[in-house]
C-alpha atoms as a PDB file:
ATOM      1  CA  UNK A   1      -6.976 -19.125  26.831  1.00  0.00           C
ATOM      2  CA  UNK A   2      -8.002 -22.506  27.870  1.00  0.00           C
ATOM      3  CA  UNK A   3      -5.073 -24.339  25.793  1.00  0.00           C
ATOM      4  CA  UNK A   4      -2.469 -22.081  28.137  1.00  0.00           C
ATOM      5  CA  UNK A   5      -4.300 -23.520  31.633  1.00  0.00           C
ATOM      6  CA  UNK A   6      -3.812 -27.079  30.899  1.00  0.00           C
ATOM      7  CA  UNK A   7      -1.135 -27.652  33.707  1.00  0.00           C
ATOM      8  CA  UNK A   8      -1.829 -25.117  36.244  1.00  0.00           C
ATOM      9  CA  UNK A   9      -4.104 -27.859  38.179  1.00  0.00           C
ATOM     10  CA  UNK A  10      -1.462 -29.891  38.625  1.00  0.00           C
ATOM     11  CA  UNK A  11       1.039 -27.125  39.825  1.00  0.00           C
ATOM     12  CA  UNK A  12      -1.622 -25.900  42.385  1.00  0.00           C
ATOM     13  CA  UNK A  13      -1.790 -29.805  43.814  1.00  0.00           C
ATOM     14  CA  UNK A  14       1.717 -30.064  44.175  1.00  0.00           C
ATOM     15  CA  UNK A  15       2.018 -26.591  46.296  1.00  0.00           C
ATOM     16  CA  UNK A  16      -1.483 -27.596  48.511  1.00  0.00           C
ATOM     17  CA  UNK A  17      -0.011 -31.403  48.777  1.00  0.00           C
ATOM     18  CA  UNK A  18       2.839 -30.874  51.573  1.00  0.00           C
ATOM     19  CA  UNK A  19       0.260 -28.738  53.466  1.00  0.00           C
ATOM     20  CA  UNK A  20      -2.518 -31.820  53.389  1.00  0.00           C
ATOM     21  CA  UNK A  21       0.117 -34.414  54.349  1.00  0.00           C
ATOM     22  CA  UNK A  22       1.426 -32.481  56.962  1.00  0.00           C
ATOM     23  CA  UNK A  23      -2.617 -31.530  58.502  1.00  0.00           C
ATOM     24  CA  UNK A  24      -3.748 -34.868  57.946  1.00  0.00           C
ATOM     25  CA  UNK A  25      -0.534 -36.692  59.835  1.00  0.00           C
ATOM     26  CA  UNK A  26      -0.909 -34.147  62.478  1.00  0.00           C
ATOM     27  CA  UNK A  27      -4.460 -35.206  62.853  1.00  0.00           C
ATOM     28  CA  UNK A  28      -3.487 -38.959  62.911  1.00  0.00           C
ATOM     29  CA  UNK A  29      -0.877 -38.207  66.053  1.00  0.00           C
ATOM     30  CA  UNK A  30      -3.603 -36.220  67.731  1.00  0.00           C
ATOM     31  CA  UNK A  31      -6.216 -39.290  67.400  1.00  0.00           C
ATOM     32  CA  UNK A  32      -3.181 -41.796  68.341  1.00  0.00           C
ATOM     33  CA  UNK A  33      -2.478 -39.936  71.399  1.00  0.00           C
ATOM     34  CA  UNK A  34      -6.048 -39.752  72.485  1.00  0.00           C
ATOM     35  CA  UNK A  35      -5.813 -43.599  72.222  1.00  0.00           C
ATOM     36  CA  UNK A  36      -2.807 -44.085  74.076  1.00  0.00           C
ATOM     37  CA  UNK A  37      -4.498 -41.950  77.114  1.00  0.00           C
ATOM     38  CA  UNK A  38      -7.872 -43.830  77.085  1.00  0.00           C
ATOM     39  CA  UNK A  39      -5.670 -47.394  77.081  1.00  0.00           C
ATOM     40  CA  UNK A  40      -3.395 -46.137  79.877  1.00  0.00           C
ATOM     41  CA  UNK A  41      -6.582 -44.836  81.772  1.00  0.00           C
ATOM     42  CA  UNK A  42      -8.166 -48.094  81.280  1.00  0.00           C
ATOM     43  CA  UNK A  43      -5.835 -50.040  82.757  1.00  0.00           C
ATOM     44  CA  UNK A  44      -5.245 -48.261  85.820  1.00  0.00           C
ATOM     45  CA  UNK A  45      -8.771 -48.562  86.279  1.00  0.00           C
ATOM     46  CA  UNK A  46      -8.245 -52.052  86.114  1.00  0.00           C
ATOM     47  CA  UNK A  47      -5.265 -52.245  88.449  1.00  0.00           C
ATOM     48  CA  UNK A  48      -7.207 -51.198  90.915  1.00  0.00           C
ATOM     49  CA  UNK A  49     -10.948 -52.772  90.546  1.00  0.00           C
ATOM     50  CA  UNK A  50      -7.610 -55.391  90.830  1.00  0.00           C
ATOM     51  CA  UNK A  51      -6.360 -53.943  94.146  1.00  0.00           C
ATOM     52  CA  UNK A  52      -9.874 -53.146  95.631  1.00  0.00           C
ATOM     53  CA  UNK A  53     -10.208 -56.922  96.265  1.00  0.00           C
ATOM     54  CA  UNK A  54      -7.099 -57.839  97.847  1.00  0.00           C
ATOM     55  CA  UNK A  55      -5.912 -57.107 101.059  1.00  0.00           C
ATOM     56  CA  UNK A  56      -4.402 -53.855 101.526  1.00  0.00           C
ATOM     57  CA  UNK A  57      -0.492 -53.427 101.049  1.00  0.00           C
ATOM     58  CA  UNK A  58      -0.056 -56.328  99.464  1.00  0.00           C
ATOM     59  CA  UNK A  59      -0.380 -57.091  95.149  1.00  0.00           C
ATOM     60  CA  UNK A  60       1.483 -53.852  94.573  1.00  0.00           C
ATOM     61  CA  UNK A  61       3.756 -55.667  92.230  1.00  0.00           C
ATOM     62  CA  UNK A  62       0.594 -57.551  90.252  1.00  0.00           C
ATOM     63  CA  UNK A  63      -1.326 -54.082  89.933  1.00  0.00           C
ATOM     64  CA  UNK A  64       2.049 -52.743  88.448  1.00  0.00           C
ATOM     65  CA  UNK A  65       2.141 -55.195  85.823  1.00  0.00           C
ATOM     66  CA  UNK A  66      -1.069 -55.451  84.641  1.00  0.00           C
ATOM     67  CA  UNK A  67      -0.409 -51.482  84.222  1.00  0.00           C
ATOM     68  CA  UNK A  68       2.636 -52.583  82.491  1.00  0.00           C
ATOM     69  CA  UNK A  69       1.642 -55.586  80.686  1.00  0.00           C
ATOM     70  CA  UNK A  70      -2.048 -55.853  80.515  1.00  0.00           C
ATOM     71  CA  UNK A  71      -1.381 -59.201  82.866  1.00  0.00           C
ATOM     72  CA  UNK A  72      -0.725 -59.738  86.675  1.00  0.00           C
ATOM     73  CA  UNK A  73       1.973 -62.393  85.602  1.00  0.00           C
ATOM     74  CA  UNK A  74       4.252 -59.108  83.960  1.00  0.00           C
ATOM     75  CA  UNK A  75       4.742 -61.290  80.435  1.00  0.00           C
ATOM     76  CA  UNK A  76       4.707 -60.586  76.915  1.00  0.00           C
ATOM     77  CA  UNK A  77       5.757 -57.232  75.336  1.00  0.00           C
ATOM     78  CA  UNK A  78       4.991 -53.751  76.998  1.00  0.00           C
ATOM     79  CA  UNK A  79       1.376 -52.279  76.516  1.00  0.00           C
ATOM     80  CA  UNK A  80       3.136 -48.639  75.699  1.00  0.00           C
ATOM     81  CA  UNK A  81       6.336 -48.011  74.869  1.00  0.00           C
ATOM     82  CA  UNK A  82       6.315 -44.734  76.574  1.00  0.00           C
ATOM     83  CA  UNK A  83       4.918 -46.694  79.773  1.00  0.00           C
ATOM     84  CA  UNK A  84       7.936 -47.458  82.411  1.00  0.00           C
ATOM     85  CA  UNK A  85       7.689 -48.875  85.877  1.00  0.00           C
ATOM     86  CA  UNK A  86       9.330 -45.889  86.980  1.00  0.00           C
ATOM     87  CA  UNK A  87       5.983 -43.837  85.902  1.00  0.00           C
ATOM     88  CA  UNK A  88       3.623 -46.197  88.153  1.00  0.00           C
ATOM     89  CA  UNK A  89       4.266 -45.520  91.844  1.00  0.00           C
ATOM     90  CA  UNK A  90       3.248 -47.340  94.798  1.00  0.00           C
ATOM     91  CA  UNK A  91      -0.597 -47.511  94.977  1.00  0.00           C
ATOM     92  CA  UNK A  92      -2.165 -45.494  98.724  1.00  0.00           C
ATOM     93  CA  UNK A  93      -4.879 -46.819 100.718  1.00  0.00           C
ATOM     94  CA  UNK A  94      -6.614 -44.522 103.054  1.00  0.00           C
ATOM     95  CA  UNK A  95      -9.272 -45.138 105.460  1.00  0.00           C
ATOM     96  CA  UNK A  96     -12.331 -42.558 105.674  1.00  0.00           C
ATOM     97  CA  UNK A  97     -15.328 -42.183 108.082  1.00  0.00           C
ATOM     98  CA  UNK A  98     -15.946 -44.199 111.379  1.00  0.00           C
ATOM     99  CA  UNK A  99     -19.276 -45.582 110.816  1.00  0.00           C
ATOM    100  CA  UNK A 100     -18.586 -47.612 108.591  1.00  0.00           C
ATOM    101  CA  UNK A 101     -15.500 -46.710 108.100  1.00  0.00           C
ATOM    102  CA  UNK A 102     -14.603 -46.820 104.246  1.00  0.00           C
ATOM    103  CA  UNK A 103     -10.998 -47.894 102.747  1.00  0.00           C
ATOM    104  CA  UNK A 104      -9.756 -46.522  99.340  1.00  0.00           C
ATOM    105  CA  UNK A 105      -7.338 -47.625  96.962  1.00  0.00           C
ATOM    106  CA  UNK A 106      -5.664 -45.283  94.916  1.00  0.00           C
ATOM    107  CA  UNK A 107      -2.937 -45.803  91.827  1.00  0.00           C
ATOM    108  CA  UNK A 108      -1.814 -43.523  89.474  1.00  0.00           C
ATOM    109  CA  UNK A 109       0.481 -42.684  86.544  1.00  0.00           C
ATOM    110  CA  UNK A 110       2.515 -39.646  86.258  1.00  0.00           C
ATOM    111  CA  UNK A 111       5.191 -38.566  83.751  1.00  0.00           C
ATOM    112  CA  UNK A 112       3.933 -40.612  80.757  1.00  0.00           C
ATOM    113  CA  UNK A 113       4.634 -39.022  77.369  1.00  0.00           C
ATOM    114  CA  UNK A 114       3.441 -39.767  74.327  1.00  0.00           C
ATOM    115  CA  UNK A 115       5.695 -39.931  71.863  1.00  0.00           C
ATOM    116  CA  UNK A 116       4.864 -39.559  68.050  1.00  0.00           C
ATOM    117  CA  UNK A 117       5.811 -42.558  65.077  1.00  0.00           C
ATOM    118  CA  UNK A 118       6.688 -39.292  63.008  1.00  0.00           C
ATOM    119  CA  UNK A 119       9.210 -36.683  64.642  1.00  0.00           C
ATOM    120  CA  UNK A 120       9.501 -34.498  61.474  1.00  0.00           C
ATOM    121  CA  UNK A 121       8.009 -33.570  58.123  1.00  0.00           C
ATOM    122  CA  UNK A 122       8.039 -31.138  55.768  1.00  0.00           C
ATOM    123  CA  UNK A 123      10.322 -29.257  58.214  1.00  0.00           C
ATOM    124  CA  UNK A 124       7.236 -29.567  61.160  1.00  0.00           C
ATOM    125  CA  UNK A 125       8.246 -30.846  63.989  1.00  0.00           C
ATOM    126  CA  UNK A 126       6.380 -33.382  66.502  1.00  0.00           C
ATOM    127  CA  UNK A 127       7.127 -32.891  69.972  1.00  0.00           C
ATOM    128  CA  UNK A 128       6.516 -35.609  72.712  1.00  0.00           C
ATOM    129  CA  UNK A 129       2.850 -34.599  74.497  1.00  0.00           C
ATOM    130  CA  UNK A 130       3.290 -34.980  78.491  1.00  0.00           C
ATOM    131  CA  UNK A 131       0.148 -36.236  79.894  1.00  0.00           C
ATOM    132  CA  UNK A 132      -1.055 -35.024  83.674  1.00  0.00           C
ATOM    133  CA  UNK A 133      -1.609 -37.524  86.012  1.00  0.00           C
ATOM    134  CA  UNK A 134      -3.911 -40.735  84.926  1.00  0.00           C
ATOM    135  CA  UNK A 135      -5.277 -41.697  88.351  1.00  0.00           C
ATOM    136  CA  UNK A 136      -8.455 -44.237  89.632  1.00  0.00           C
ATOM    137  CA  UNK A 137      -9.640 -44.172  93.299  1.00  0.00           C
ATOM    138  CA  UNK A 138     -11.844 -46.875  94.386  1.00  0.00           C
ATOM    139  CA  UNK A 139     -13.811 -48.700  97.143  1.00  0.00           C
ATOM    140  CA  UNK A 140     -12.330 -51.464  98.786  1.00  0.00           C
ATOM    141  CA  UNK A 141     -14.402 -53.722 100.757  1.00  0.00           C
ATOM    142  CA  UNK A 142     -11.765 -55.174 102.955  1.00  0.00           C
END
């Protein structure tokens, strides 16, 4: 009996192995795209701690880049791929309360996708993952 088993390990690998690829790649996207959210969150964060300290209407195109770039100048290559200018609106400032009266500064990021390095495998697709809104509100002294 055991003389007639000696390849059926091997056989059993090679139908589990598409299945493991295909799991563990799926789990690599998943952790990539929680990446890409965390980096895109953190820099609107910092585009407007940014904003917060200048005066109000004005910097929109600095916040933007540093969005876009990671730098107020707008140089070197894009942070995300995914990431356009056409996904960063104009930033808001509203004014709140009367004594003291408080101004905001709000920026966000809406339509980002994240799209995956692998589109198809083992006949499993990858679909791009659309993201809500990635949006920071904060104080502005001025």
């Amino acid at each position: 009996m055991k003389t007639r088993q000696g390849g059926v390990a091997l056989v059993e690998f090679a139908f589990v192995l598409p299945l493991l690829l295909v799991l563990s790649l799926i789990s690599a996207e998943l952790g990539r795209a929680v990446y890409r959210y965390n980096t895109t969150a953190k820099v609107v964060r910092d585009a407007v701690r940014y904003l917060s300290t200048q005066t109000p209407g004005t910097h929109i195109a600095e916040a933007r880049n540093l969005i876009l770039y990671g730098n107020v100048a707008g140089t070197g290559p894009l942070l995300d791929s995914g990431l356009t200018a056409a996904n960063v609106p104009a930033p808001t400032w509203q004014t709140a309360g009367s004594n003291p009266l408080i101004n905001t500064v709000t920026i966000r990021v809406s339509g980002y996708q994240f799209r995956p390095m692998i589109t198809n495998m083992f006949g499993a697709r990858f679909a791009t993952i659309p993201f809500n809104d990635i949006s920071a509100t904060m104080r502005s002294p001025i």
